[in-house]
N, C-alpha and C. Protein backbone atom coordinates (compact mmCIF):
# COMPACT_ATOMS: atom_id res chain seq x y z
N UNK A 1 0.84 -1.19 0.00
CA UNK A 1 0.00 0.00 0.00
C UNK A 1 0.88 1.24 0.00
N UNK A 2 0.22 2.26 -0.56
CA UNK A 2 1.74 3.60 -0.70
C UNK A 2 0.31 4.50 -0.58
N UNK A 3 1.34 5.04 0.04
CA UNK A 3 0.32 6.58 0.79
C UNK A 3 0.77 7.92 0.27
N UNK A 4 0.15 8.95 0.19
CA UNK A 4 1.03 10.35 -0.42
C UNK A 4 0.23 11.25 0.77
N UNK A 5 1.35 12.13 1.19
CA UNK A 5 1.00 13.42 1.96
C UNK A 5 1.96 14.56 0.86
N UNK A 6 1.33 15.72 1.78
CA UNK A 6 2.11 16.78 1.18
C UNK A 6 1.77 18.15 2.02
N UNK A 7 2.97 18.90 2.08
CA UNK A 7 2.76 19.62 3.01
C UNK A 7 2.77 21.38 2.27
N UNK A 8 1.99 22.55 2.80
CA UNK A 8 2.05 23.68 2.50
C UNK A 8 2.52 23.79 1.23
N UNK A 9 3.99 23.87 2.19
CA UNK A 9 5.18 24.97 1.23
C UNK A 9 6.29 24.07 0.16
N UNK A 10 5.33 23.08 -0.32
CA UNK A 10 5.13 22.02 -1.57
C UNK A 10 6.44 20.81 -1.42
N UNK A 11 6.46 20.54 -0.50
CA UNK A 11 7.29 19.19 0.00
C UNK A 11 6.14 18.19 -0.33
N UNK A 12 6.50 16.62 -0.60
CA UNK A 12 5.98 15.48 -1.12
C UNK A 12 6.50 14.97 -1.11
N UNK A 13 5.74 14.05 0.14
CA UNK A 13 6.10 12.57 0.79
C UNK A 13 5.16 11.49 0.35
N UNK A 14 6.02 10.26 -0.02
CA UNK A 14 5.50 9.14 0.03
C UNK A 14 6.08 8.11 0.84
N UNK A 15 4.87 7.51 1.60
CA UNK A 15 5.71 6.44 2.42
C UNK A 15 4.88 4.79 1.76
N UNK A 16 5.91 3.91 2.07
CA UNK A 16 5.49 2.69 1.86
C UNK A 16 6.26 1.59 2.09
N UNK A 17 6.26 0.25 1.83
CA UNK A 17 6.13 -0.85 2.48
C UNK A 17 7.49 -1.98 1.64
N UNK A 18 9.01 -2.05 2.09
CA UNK A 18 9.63 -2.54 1.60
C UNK A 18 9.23 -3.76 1.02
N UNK A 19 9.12 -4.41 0.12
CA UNK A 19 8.53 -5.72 -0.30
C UNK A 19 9.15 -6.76 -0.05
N UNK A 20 10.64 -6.78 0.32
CA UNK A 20 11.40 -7.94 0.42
C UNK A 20 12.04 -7.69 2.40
N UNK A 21 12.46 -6.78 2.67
CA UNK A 21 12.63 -6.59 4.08
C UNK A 21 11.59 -6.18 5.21
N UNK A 22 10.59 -5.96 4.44
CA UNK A 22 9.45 -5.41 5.40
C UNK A 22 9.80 -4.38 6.27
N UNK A 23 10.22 -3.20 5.67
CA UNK A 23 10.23 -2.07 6.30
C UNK A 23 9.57 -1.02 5.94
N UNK A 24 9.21 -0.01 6.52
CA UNK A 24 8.64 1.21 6.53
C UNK A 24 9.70 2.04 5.80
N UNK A 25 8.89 2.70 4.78
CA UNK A 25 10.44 3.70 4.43
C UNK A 25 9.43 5.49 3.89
N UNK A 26 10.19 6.33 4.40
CA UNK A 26 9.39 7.60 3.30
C UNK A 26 10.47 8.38 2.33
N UNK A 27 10.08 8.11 1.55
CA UNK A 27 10.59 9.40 0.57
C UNK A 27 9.87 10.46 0.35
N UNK A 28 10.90 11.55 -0.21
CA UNK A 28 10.95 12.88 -0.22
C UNK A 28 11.11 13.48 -1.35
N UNK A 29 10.03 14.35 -2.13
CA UNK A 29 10.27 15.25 -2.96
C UNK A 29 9.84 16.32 -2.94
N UNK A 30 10.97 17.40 -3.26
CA UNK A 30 10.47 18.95 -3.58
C UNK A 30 9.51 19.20 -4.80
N UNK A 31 8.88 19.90 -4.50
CA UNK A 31 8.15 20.67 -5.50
C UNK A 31 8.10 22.14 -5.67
N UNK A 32 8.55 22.57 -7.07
CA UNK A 32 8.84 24.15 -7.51
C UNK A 32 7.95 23.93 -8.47
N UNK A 33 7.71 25.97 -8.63
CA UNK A 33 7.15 26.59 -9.74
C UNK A 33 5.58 25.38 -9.51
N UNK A 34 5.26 25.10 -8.92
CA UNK A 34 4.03 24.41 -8.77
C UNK A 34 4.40 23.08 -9.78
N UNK A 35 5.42 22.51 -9.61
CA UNK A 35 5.35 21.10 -10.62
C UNK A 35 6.50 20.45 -9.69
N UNK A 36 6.35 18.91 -9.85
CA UNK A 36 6.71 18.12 -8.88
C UNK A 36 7.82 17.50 -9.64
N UNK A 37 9.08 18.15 -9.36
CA UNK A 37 10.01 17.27 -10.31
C UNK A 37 10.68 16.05 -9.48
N UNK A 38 11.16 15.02 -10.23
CA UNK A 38 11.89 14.13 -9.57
C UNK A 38 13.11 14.09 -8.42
N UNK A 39 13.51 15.27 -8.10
CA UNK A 39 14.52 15.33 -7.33
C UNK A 39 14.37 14.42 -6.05
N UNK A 40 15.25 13.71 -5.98
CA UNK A 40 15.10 12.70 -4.77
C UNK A 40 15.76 13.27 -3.15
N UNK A 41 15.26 14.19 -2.44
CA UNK A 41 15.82 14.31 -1.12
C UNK A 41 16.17 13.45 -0.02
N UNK A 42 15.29 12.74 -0.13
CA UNK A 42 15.97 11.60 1.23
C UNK A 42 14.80 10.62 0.99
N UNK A 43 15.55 9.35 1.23
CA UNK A 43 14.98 7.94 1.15
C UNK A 43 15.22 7.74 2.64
N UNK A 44 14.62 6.91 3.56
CA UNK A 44 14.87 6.48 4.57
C UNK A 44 14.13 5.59 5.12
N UNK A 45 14.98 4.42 5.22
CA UNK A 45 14.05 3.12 6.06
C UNK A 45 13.80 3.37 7.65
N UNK A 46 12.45 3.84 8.31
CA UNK A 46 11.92 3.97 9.42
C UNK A 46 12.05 3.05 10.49
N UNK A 47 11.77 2.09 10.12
CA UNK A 47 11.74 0.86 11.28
C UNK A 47 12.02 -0.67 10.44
N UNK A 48 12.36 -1.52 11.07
CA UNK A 48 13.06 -2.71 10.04
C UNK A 48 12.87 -3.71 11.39
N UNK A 49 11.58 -3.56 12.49
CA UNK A 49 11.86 -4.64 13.45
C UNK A 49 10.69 -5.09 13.12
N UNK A 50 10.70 -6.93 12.44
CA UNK A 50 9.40 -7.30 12.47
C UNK A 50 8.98 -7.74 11.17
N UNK A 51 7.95 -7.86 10.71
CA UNK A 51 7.31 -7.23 9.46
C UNK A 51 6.53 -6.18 9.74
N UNK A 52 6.93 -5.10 9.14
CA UNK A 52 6.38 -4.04 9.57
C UNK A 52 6.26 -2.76 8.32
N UNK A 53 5.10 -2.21 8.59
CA UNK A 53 5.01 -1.02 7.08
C UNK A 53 3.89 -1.28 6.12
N UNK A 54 2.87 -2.41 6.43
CA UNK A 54 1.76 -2.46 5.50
C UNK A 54 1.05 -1.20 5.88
N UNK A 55 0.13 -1.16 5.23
CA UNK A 55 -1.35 -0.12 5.54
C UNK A 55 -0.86 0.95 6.24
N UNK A 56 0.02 1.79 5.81
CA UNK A 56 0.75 3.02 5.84
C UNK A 56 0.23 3.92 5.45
N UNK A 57 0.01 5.10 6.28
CA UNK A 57 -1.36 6.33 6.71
C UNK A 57 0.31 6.95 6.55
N UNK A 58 0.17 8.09 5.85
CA UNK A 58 1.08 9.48 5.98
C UNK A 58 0.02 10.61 6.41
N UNK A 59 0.90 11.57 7.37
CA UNK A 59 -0.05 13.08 7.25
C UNK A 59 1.25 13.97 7.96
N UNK A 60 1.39 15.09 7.94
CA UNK A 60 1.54 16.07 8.26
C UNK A 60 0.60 17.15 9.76
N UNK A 61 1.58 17.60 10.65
CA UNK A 61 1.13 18.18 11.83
C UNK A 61 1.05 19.53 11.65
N UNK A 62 0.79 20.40 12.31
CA UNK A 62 1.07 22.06 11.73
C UNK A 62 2.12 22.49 11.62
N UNK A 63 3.32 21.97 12.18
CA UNK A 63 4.51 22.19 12.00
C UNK A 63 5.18 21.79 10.89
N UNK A 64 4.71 21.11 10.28
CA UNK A 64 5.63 20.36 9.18
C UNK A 64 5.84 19.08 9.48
N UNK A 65 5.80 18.53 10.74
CA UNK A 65 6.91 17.12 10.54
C UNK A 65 6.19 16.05 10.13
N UNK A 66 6.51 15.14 9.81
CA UNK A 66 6.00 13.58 9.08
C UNK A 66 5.27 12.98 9.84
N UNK A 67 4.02 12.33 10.19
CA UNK A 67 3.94 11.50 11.01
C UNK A 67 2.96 9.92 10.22
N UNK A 68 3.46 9.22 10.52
CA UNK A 68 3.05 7.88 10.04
C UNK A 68 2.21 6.85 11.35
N UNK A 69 1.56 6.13 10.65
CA UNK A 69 0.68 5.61 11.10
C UNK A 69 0.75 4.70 10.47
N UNK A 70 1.07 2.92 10.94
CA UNK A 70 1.30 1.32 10.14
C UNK A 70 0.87 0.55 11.11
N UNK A 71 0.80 -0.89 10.08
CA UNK A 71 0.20 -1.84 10.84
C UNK A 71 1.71 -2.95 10.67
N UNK A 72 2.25 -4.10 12.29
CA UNK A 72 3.16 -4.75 12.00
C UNK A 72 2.35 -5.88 12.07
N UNK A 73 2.94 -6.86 11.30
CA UNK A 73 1.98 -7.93 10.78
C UNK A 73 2.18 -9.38 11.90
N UNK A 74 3.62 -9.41 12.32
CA UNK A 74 3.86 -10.72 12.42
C UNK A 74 3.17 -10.46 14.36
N UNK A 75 3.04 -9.18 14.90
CA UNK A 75 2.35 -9.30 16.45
C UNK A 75 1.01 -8.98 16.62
N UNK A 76 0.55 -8.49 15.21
CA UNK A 76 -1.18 -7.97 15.05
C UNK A 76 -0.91 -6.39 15.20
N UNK A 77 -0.29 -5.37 15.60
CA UNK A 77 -0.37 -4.28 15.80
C UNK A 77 -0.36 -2.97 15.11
N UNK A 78 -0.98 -1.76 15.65
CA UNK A 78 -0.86 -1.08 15.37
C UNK A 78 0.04 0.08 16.05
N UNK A 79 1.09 0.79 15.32
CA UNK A 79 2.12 1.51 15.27
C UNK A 79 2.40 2.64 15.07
N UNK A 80 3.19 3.79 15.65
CA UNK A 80 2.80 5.31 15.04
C UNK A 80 4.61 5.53 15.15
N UNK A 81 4.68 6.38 14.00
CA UNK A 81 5.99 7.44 14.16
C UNK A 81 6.08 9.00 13.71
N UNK A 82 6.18 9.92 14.61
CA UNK A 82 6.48 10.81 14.34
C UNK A 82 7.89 11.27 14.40
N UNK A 83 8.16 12.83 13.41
CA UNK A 83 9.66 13.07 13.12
C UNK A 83 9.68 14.29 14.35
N UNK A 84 9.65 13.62 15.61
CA UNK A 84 9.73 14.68 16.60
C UNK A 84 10.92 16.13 16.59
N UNK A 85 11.83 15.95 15.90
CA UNK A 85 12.73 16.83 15.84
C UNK A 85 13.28 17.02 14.77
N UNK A 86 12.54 16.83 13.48
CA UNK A 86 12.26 17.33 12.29
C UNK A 86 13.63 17.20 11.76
N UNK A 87 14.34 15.55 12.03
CA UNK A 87 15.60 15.77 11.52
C UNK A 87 15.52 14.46 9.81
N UNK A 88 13.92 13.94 10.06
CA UNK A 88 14.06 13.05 8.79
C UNK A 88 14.75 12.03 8.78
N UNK A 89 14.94 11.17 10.50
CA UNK A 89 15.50 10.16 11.13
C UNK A 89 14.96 9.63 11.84
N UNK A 90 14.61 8.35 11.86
CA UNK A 90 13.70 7.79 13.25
C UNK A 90 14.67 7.63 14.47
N UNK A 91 13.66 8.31 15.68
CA UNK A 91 14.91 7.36 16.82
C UNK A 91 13.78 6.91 17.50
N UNK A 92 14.41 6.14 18.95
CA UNK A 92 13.66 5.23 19.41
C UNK A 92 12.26 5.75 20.32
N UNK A 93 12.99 7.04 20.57
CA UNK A 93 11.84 7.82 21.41
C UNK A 93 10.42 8.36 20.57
N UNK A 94 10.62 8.13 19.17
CA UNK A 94 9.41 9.03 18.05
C UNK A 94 8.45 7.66 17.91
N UNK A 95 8.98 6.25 18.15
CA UNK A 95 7.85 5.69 17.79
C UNK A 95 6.91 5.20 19.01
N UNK A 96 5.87 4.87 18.75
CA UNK A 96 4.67 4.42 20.21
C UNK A 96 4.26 3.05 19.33
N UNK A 97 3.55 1.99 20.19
CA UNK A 97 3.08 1.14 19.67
C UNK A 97 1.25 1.23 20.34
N UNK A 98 0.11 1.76 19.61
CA UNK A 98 -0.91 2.29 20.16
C UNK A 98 -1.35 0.67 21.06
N UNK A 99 -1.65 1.33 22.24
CA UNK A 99 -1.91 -0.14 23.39
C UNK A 99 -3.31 -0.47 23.19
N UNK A 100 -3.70 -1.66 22.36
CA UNK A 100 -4.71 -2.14 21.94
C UNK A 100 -4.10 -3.75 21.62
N UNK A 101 -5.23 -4.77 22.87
CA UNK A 101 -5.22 -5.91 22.04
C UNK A 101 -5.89 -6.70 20.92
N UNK A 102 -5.35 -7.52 20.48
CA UNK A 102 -5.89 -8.75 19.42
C UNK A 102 -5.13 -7.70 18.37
N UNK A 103 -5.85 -8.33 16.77
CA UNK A 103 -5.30 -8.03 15.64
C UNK A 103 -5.66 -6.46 15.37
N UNK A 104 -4.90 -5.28 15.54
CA UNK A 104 -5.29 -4.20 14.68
C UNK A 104 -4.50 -3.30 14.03
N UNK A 105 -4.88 -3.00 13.48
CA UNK A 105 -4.04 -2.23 12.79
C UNK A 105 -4.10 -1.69 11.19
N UNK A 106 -4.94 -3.39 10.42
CA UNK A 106 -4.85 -2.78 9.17
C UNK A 106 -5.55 -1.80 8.65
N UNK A 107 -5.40 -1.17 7.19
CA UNK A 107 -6.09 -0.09 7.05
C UNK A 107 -6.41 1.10 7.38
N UNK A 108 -4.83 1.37 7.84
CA UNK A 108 -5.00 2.25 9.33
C UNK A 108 -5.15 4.08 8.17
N UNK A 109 -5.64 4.66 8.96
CA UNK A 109 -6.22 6.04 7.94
C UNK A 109 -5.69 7.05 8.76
N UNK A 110 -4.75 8.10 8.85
CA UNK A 110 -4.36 8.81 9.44
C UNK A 110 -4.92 10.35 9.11
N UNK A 111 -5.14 11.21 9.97
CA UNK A 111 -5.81 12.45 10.13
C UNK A 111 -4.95 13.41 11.00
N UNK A 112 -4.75 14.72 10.82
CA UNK A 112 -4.09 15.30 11.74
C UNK A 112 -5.34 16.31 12.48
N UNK A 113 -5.72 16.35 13.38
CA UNK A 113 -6.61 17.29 14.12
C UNK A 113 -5.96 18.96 14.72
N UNK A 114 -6.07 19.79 13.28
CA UNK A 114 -5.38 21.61 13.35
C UNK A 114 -6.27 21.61 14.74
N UNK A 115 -7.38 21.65 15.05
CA UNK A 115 -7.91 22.50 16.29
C UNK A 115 -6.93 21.89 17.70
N UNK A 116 -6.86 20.47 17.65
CA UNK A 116 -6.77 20.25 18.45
C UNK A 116 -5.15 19.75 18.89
N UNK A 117 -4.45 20.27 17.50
CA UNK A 117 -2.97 19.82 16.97
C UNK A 117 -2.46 18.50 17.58
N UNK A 118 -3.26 17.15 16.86
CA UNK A 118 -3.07 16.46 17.91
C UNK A 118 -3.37 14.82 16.45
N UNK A 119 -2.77 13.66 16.28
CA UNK A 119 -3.32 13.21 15.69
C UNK A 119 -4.51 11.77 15.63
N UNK A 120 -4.98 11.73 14.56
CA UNK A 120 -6.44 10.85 15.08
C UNK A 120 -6.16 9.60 14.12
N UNK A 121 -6.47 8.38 14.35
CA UNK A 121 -6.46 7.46 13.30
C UNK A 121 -7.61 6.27 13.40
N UNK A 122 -7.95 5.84 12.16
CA UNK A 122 -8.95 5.01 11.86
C UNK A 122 -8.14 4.07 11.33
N UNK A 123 -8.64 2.06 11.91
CA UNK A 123 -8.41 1.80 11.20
C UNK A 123 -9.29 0.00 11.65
N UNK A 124 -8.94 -1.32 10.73
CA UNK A 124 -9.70 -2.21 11.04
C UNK A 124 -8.99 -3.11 12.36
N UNK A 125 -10.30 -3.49 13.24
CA UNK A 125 -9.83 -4.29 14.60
C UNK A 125 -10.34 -5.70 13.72
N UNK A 126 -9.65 -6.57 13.56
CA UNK A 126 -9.41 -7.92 13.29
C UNK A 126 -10.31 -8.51 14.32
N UNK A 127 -9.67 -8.24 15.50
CA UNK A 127 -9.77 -9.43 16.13
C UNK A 127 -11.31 -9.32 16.73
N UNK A 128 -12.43 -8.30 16.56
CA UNK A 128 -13.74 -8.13 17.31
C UNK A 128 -14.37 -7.28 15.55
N UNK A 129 -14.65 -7.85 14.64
CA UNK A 129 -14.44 -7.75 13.41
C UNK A 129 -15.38 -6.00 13.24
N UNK A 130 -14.60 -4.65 13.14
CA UNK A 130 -15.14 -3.73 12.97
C UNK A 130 -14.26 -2.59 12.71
N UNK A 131 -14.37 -1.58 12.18
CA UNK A 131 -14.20 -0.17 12.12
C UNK A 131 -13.75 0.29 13.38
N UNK A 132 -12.68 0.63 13.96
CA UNK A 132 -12.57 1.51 15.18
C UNK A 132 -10.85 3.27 14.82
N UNK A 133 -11.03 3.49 16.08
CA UNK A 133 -10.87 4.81 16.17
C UNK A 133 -10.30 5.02 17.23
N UNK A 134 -8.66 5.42 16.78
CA UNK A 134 -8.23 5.74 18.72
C UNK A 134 -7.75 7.52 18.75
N UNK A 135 -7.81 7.86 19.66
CA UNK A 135 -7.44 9.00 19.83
C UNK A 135 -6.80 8.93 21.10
N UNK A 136 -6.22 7.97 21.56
CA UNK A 136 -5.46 7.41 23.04
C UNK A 136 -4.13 7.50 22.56
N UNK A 137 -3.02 8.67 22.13
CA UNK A 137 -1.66 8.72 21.98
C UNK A 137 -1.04 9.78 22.59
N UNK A 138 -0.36 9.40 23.13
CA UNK A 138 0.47 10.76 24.36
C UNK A 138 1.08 11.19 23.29
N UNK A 139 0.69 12.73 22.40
CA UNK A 139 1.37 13.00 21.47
C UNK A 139 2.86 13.87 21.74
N UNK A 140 2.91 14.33 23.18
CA UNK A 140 3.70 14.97 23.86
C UNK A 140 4.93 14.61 24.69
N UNK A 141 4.47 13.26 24.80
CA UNK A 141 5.56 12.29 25.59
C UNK A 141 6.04 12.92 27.06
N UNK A 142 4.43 13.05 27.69
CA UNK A 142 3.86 13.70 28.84
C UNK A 142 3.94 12.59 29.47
N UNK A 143 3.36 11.04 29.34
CA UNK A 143 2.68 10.26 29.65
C UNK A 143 1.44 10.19 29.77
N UNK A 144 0.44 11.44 29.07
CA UNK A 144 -1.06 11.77 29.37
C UNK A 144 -1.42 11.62 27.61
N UNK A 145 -2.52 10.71 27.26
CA UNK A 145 -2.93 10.39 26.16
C UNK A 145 -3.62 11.70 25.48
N UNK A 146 -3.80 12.26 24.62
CA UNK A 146 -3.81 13.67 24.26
C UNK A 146 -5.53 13.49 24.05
N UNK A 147 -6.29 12.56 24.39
CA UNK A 147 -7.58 12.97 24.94
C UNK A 147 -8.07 13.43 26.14
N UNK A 148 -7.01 13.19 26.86
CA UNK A 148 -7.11 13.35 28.68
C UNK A 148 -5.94 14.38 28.80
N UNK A 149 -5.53 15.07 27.98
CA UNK A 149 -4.60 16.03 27.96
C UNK A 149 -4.87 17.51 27.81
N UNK A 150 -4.45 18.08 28.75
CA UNK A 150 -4.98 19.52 28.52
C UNK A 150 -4.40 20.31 27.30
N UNK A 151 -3.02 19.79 27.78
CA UNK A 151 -2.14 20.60 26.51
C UNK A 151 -1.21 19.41 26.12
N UNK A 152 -2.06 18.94 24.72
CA UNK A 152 -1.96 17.60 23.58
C UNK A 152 -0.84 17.98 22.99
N UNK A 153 -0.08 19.47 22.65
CA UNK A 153 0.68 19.66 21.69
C UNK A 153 2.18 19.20 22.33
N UNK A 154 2.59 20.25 23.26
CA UNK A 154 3.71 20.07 24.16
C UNK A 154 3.54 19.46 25.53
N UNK A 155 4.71 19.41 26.26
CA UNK A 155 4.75 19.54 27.70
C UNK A 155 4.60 19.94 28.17
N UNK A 156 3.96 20.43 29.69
CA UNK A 156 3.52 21.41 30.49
C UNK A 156 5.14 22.11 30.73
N UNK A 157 5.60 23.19 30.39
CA UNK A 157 6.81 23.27 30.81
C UNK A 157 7.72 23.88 29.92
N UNK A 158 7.83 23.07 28.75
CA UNK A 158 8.10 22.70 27.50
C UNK A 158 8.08 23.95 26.42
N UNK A 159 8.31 25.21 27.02
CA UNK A 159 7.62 26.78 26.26
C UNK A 159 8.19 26.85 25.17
N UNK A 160 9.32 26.33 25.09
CA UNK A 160 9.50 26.66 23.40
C UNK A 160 9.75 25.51 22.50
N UNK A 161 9.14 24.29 23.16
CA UNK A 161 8.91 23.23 22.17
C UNK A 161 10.11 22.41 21.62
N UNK A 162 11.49 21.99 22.34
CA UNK A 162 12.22 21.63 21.99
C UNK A 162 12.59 19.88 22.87
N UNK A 163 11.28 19.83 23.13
CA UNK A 163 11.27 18.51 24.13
C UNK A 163 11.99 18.57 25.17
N UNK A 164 12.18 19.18 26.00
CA UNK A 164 13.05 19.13 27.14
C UNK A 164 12.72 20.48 28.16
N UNK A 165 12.77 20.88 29.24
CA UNK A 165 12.82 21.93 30.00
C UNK A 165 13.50 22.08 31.01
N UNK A 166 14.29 23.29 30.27
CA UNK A 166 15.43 23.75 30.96
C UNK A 166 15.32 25.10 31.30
N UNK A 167 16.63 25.77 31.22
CA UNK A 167 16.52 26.86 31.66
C UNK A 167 16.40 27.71 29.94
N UNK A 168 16.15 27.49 29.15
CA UNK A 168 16.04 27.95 27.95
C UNK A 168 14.52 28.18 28.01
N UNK A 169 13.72 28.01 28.79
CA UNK A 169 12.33 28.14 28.41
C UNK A 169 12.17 29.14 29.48
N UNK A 170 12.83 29.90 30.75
CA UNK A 170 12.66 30.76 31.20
C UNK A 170 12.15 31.83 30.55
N UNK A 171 12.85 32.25 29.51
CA UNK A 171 12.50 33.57 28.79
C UNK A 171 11.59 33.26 28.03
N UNK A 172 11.06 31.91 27.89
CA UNK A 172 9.73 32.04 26.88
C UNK A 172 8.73 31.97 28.05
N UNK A 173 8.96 31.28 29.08
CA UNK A 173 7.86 31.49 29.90
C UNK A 173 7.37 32.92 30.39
N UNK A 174 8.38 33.71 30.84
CA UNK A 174 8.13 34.77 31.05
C UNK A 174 7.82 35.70 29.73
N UNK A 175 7.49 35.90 29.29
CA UNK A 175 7.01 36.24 27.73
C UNK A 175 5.42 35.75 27.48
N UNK A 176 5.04 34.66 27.82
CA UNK A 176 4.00 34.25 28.45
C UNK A 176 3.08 34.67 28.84
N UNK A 177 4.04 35.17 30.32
CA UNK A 177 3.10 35.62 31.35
C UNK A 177 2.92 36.70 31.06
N UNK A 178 3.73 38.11 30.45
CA UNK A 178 3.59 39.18 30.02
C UNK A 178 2.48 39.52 28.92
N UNK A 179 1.88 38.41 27.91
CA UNK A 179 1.46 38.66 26.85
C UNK A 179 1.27 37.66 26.74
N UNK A 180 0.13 36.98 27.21
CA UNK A 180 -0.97 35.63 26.73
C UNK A 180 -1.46 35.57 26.04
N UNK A 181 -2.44 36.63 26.06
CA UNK A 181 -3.26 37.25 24.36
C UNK A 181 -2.62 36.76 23.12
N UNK A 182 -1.39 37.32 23.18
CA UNK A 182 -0.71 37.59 22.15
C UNK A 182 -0.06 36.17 21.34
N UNK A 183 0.21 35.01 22.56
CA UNK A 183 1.00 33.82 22.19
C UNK A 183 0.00 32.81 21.47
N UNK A 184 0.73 32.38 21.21
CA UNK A 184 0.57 30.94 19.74
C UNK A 184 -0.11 29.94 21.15
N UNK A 185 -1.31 29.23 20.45
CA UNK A 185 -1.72 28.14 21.66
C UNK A 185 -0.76 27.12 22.11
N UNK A 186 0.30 26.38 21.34
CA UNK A 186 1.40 25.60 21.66
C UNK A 186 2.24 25.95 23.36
N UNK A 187 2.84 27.22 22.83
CA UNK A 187 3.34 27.70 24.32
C UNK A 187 2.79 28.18 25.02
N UNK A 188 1.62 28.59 24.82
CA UNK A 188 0.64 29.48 26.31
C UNK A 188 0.16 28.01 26.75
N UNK A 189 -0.27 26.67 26.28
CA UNK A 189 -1.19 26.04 27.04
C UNK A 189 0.69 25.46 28.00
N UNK A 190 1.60 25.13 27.33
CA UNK A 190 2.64 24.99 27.78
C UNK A 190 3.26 25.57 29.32
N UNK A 191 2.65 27.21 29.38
CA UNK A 191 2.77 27.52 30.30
C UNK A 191 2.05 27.65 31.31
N UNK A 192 1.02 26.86 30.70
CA UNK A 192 -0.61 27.02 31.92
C UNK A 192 -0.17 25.72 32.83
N UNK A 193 0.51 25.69 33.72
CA UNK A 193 0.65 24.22 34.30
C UNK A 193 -0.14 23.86 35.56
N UNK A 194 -0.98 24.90 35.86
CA UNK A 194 -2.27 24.35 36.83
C UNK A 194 -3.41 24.08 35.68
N UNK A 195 -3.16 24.04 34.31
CA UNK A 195 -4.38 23.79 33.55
C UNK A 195 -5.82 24.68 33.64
N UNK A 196 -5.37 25.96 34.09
CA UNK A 196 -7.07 26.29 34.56
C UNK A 196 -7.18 27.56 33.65
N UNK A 197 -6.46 26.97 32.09
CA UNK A 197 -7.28 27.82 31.15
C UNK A 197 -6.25 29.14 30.64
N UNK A 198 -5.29 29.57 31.77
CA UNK A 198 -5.07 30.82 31.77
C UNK A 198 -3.29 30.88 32.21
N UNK A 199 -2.37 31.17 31.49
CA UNK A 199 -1.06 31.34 32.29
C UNK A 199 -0.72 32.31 32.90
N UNK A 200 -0.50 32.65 34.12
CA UNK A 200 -0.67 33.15 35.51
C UNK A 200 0.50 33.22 36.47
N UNK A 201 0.27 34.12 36.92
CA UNK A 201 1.13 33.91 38.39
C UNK A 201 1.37 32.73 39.52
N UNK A 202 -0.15 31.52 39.09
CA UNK A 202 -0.26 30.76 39.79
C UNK A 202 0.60 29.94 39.14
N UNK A 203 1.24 30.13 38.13
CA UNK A 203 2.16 28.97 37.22
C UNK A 203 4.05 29.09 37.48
N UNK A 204 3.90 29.95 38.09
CA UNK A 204 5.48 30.15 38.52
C UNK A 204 5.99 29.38 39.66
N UNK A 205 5.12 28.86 40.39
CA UNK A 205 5.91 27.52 41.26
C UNK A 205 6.37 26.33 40.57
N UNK A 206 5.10 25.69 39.91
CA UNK A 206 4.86 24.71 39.51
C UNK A 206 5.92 24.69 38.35
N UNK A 207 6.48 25.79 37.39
CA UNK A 207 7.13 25.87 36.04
C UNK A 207 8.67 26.08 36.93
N UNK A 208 8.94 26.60 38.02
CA UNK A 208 10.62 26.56 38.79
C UNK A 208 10.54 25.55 39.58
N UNK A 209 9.81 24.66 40.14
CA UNK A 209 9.68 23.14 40.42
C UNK A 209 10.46 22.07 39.57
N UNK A 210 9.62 22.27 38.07
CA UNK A 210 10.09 21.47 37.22
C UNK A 210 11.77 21.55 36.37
N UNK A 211 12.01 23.17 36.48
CA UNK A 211 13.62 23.41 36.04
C UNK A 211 14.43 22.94 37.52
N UNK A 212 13.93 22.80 38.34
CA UNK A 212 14.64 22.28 39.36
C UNK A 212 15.03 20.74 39.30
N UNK A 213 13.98 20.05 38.72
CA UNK A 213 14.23 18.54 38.29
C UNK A 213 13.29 17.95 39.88
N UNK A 214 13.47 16.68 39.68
CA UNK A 214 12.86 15.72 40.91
C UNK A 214 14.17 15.70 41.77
């Protein structure tokens, strides 16, 4: 099965299903002047544990990065990878294996949700023979499934989106707090870490707690 995404500012991806190694792989082409020439940017085999890479869902997040959605054949499952750090390399931390038993996975249909910047997938459960739908993926690598998540995009913490929180997000936090109105929903819900809607004064314990570490 071969899937096509494509993003904005005319990048075109296809991902699909090695036939002899059973791997996941996406390629990459630019597109100019509105026509899609052959230029080959990057080939890259994703994952190679398994049989793995049928029924391959491509889509795109608001940011740009890749995210895939497959079924591995030889454990019944269904599988997700995103290019968390937009380097066009899988590592071990971008993929999840969605926690669902018996056979599922095939046919899997991938969707990216703009309102809720968060992604959704459809696809067939084998093993209880029907149509289903998860929206149960910690897209944040919070440990909170981004339906039960206040803020699905980033980390509570996390203000300028580089997976980690350090002392580099001081100055975005405080920027924040100065001008909420004004910020992108990614880092304001980022800095709301009592969740109650609003980033606040009440968020400055809880956000120098966490640069402190456990």
């Amino acid at each position: 099965m071969i899937n096509l995404g494509r993003r904005w500012e005319g990048i075109v991806a296809v991902d699909y299903q090695g036939s002899v190694v059973h791997t996941t792989k996406q390629m990459l082409h630019e597109a100019r002047q509105a026509c899609c020439r052959g230029s080959v940017v990057d080939l890259a085999s994703l994952d190679s544990t398994g049989d793995v890479g049928s029924h391959a869902s491509l889509a795109f997040d608001v940011a740009g990065r890749a995210i895939i959605a497959y079924h591995r054949a030889d454990t019944g499952t269904l599988k997700f990878w995103t290019d968390a750090n937009s380097d066009l390399a899988a590592q071990p931390t971008e993929f999840q294996t969605i926690p669902l038993t018996g056979m599922v996975g095939r046919f899997a249909s991938l969707w990216f949700d703009p309102a809720r910047n968060a992604p959704l997938i459809a696809f067939r459960d084998d093993t209880q023979p029907g149509l289903r739908f998860t929206a149960y993926l910690d897209w944040d690598g919070d440990g909170e499934c981004f339906r039960n998540d206040h803020c699905p995009q980033r980390r509570p913490g996390d203000i300028n989106g580089d997976g980690q929180i350090t002392a580099a997000d001081a100055a975005a936090f405080v920027a924040v707090l100065l001008d909420p109105d004004s910020t992108a929903p990614a880092p304001r819900c980022a800095a709301d870490l009592d969740g109650n809607g609003a980033p606040d004064g009440d968020d400055i314990g809880p956000f120098t707690a966490l640069l402190a570490g456990p």
